[in-house]
Protein backbone atom coordinates (compact mmCIF):
# COMPACT_ATOMS: atom_id res chain seq x y z
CA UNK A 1 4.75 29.32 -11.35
CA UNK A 2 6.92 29.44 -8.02
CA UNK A 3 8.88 26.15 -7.63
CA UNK A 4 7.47 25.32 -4.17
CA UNK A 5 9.55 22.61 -1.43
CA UNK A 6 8.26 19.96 1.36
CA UNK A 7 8.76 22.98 3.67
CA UNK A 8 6.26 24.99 1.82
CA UNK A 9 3.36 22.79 2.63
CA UNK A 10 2.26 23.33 6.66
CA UNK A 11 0.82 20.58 8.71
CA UNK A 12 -2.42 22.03 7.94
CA UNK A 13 -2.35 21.32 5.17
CA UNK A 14 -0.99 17.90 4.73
CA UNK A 15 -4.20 17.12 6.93
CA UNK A 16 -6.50 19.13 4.21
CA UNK A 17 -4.81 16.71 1.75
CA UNK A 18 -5.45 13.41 4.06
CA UNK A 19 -8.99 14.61 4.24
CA UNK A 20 -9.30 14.91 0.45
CA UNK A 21 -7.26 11.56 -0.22
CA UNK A 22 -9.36 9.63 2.53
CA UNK A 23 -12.89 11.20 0.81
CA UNK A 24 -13.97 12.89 3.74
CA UNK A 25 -14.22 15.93 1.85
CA UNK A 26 -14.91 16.54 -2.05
CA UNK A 27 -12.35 18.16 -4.56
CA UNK A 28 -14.45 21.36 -4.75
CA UNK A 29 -14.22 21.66 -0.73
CA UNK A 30 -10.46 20.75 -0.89
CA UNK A 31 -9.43 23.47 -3.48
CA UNK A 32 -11.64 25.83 -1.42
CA UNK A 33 -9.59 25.14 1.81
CA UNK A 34 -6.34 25.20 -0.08
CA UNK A 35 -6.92 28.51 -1.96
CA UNK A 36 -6.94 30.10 1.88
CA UNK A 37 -3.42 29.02 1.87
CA UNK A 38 -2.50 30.48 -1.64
CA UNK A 39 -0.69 33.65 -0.27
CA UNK A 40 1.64 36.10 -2.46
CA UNK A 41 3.98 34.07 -4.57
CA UNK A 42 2.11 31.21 -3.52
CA UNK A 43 -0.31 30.37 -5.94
CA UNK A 44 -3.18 27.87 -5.49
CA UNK A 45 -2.16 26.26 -9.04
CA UNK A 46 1.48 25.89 -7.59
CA UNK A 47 0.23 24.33 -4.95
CA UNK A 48 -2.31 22.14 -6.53
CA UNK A 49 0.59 20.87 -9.01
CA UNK A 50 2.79 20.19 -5.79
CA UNK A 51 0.64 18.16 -3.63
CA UNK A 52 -0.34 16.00 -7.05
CA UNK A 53 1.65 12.97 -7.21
CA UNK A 54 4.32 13.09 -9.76
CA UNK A 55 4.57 9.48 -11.12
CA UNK A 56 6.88 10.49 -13.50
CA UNK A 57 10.36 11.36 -12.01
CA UNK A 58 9.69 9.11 -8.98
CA UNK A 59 10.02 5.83 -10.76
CA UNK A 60 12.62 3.76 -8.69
CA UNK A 61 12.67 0.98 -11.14
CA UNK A 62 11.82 0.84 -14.54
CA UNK A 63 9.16 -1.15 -16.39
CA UNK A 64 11.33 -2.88 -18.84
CA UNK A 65 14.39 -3.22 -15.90
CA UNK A 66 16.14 -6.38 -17.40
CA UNK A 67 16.57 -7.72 -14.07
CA UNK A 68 13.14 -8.68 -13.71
CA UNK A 69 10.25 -10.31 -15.62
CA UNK A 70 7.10 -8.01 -15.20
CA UNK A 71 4.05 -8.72 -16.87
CA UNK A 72 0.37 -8.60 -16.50
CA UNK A 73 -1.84 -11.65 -15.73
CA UNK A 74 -5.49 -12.08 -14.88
CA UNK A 75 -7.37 -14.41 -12.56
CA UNK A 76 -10.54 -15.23 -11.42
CA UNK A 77 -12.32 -12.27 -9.31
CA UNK A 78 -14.90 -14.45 -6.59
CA UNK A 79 -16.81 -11.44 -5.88
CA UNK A 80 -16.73 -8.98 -8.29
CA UNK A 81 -17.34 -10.94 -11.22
CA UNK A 82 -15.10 -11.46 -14.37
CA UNK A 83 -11.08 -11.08 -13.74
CA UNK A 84 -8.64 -9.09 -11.69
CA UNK A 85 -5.58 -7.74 -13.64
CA UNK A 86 -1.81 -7.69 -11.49
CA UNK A 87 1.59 -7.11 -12.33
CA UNK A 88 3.14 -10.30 -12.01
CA UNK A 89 7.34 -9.73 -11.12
CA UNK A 90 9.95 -11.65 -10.89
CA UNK A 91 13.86 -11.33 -11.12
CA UNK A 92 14.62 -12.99 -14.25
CA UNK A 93 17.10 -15.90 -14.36
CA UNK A 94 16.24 -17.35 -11.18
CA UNK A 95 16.16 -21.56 -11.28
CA UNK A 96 14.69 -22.34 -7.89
CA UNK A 97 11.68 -21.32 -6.60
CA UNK A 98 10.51 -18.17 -4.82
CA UNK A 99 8.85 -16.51 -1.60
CA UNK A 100 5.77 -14.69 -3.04
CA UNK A 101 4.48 -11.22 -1.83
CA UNK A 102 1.35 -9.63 -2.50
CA UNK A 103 1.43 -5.95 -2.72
CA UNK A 104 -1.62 -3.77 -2.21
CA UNK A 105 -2.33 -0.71 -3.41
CA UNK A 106 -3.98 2.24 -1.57
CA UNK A 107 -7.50 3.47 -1.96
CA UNK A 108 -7.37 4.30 -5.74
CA UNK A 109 -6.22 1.31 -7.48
CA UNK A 110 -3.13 -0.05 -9.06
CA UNK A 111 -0.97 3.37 -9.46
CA UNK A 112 1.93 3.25 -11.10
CA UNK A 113 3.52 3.95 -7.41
CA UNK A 114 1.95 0.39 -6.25
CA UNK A 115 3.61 -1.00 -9.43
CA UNK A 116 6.79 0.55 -8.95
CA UNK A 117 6.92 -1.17 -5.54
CA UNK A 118 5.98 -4.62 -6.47
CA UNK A 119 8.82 -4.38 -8.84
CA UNK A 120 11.09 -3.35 -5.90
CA UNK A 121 10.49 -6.25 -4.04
CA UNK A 122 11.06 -8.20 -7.16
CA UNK A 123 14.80 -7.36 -7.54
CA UNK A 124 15.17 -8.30 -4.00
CA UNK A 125 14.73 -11.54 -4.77
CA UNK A 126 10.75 -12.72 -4.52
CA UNK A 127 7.65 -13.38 -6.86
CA UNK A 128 5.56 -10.61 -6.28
CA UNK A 129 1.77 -9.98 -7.42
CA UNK A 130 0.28 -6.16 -7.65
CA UNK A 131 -3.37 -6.86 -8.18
CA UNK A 132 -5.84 -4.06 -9.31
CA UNK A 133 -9.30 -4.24 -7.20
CA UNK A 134 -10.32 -1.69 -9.82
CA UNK A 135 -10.54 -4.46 -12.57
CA UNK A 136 -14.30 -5.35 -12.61
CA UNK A 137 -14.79 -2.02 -13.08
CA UNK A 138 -12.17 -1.06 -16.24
CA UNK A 139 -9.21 -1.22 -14.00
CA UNK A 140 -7.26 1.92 -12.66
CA UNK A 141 -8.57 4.81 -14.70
CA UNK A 142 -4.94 6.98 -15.37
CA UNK A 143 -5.24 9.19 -12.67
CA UNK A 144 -5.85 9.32 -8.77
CA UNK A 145 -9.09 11.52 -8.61
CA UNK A 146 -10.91 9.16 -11.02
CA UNK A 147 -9.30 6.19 -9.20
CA UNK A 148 -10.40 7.45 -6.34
CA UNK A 149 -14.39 7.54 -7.21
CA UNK A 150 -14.05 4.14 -8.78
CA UNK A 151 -13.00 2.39 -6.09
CA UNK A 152 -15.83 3.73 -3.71
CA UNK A 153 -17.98 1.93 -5.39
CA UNK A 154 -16.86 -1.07 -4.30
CA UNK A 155 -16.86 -2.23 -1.09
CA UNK A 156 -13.77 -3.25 0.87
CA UNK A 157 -15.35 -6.76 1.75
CA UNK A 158 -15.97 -7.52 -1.74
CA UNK A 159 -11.90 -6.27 -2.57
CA UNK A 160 -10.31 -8.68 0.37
CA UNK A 161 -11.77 -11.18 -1.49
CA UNK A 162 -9.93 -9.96 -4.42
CA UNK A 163 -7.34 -10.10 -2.49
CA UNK A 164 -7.47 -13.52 -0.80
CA UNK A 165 -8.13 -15.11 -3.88
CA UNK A 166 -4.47 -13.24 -5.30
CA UNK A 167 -2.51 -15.34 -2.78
CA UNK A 168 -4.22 -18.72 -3.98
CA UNK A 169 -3.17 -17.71 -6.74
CA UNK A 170 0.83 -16.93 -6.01
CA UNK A 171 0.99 -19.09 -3.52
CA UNK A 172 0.14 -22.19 -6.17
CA UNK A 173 2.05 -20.30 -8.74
CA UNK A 174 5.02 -22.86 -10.32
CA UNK A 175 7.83 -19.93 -9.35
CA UNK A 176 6.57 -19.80 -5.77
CA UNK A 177 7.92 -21.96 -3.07
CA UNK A 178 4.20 -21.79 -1.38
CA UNK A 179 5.43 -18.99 0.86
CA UNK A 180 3.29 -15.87 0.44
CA UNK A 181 3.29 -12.30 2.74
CA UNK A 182 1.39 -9.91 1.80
CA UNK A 183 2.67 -5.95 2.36
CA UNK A 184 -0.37 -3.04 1.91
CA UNK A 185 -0.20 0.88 2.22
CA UNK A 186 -3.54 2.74 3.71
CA UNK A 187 -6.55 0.65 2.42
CA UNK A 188 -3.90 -1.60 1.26
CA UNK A 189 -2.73 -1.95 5.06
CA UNK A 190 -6.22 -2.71 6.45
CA UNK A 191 -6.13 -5.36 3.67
CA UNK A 192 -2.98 -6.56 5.22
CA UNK A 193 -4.12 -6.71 8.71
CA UNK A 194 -7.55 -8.64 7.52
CA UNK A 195 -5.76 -10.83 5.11
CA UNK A 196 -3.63 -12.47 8.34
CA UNK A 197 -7.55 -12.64 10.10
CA UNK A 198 -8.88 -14.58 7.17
CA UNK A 199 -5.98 -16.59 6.14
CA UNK A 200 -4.56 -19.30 8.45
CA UNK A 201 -2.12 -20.13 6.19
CA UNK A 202 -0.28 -16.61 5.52
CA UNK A 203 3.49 -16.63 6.43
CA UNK A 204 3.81 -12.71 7.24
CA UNK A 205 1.93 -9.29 7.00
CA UNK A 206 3.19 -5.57 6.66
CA UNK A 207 0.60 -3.08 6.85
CA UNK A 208 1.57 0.15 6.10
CA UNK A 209 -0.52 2.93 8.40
CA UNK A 210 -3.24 0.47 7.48
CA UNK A 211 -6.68 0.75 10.08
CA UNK A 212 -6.88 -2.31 12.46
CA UNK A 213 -9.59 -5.02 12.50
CA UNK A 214 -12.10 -5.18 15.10
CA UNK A 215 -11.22 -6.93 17.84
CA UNK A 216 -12.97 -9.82 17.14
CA UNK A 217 -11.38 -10.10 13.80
CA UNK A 218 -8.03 -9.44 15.59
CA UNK A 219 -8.33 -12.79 17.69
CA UNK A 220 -8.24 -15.03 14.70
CA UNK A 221 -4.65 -13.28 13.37
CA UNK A 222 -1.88 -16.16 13.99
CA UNK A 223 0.86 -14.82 11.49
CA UNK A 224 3.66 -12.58 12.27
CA UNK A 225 3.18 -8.66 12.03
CA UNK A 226 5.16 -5.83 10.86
CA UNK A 227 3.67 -2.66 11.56
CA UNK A 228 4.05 0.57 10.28
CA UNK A 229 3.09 3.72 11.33
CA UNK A 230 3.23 7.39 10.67
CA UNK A 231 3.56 9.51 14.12
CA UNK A 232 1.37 12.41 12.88
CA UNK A 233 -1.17 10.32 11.33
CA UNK A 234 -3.46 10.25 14.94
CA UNK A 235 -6.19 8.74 12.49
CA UNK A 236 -4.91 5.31 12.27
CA UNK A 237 -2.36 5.64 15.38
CA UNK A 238 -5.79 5.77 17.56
CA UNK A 239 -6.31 1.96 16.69
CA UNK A 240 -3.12 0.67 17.69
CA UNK A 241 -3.15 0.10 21.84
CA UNK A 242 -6.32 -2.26 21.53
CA UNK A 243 -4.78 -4.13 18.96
CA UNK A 244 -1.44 -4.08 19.85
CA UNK A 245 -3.53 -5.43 23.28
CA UNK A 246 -4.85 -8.50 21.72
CA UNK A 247 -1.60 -9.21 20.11
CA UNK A 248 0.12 -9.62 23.16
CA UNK A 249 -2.37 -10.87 24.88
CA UNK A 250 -2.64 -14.25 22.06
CA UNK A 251 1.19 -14.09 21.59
CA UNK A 252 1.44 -12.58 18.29
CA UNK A 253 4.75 -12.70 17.02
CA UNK A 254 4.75 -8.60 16.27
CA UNK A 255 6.74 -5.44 15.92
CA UNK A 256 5.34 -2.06 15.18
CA UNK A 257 7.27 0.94 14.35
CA UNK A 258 5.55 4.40 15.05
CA UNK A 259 8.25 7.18 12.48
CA UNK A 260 8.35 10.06 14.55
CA UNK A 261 7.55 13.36 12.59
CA UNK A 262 5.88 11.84 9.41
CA UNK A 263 2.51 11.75 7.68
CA UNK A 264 0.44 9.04 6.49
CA UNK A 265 1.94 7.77 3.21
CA UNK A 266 5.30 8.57 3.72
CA UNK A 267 6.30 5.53 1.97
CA UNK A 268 4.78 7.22 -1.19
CA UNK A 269 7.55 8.75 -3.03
CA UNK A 270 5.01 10.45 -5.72
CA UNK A 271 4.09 13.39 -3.17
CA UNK A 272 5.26 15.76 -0.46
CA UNK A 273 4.02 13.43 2.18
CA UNK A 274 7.04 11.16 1.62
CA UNK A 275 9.75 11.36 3.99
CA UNK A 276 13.13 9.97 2.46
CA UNK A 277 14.22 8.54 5.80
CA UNK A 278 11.39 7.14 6.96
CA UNK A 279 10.90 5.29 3.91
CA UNK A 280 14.03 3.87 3.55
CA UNK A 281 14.23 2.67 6.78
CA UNK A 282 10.67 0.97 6.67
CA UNK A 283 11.25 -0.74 3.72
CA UNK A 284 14.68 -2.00 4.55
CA UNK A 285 13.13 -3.56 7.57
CA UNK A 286 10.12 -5.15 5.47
CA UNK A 287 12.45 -7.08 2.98
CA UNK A 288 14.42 -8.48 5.84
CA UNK A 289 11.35 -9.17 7.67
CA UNK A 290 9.81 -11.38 4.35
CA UNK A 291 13.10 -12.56 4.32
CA UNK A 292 13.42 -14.05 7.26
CA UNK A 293 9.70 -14.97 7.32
CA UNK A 294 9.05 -16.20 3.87
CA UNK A 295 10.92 -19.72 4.36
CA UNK A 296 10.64 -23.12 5.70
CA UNK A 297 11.69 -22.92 9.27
């Protein structure tokens, strides 16, 4: 099997794939598609295995890191009955208390990508909580297809709930000094956005290419915004002006960041959508933005 590079894959087909991850089309139609693009050396398995996220060489911080305390806990689910399971991480040693971040994952559970990132934040010095939306129904099945199919049948209102009730949760946790953000990628970054509608009390939001609450919803936001977007992700980009509207217009402490030349999930360092730079960048400006946010004032 050809060992195939980012520059292999065409814009064409990253959209095929944001169709396929975003269930507007079904795995049979997206193999179809791709298989048009399987030329020569090019092999539709090869390509299939590329486009897959790898979770296991992309792991930027280990499980059993002994500068952190990761574990799972459970708490109390309001809508979907039962309990939620989330990684719980902290950096271990720590005495006083910490700034608490919830970190949502995208449409298809908690990953071990979503993981891997609440355990970044960790070693930068906060509590962080990872919570699986997947719970009430088994949790997050091993694998993003099957993930996928389990979390459509939930619905998203029912999940922010989940959600919501994961900051009580943190934010009266005895580690945390009662200052809670919450940062989201894709359906994790609408949760973001609707989080700082339904919570007065949240101290900052980073949604990551995450769609935008209606504008009604969007008057009631109060907290401070950090906004990420991917420039060649026109899906979620269309939403922007009107918000970005209303945020001005209420004096929304905000700043958006639109990375020229990427795709949606280029934070995700599990497939070829990820762009190194971009990533780096965004994330550097996220920790300083909890950071700074995350405090007493």
């Amino acid at each position: 099997m050809q060992k195939l590079t980012k520059e292999d894959i065409s814009q064409e087909m990253f959209d095929l794939y944001d169709d396929y991850a975003h269930n507007k089309i079904e795995r049979r139609q997206f193999i179809e598609k791709l298989s048009l693009f399987a030329v020569g050396s090019v092999t539709l398995p090869s390509l299939l295995s590329f486009m897959t996220p790898n979770y296991v060489d992309s792991r930027l911080i280990e499980s059993n890191d002994p500068r952190l305390q990761s574990e799972f806990i459970t708490y109390e689910s309001p809508k979907g009955g039962g309990t939620i399971k989330g990684l719980l991480s902290q950096p271990t040693g720590t005495t006083k208390k910490l700034p608490g971040i919830i970190v949502v994952h995208e449409n298809r559970g908690l990953n071990p990508y979503i993981e891997d990132v609440g355990r970044r934040a960790a070693i930068e010095g906060f509590i962080t909580l990872a919570p699986d939306a997947l719970s009430p129904l088994g949790g997050y099945p091993g694998n993003d297809d099957a993930g996928r199919e389990l979390q459509k049948k939930r619905t998203r209102e029912e999940m922010l709930e989940d959600f919501i009730a994961a900051y009580e949760y943190l934010k009266s946790h005895k580690d945390c000094n009662g200052y809670v953000g919450v940062v989201g990628f894709c359906f994790g970054g609408w949760i973001a956005n609707m989080m700082a509608v339904k919570i007065p009390t949240l101290s900052a939001s980073v949604p990551y290419y995450g769609g935008q609450p209606t504008a009604e919803e969007a008057e009631e936001i109060s907290c401070p915004l950090l906004l990420h977007y991917a420039g060649l992700d026109t899906r979620v980009n269309a939403g922007w002006p009107a918000f970005e509207a209303i945020l001005k217009k209420n004096k929304v402490a905000h700043t958006a960041y639109i990375y020229e030349g990427v795709n949606h999930g280029f934070h995700n360092n599990t497939t070829p959508r990820y762009d190194e730079k971009a990533a780096t960048l965004s994330w550097t400006r996220t920790i300083a933005f909890f950071k700074e946010n995350l405090r007493k004032k």
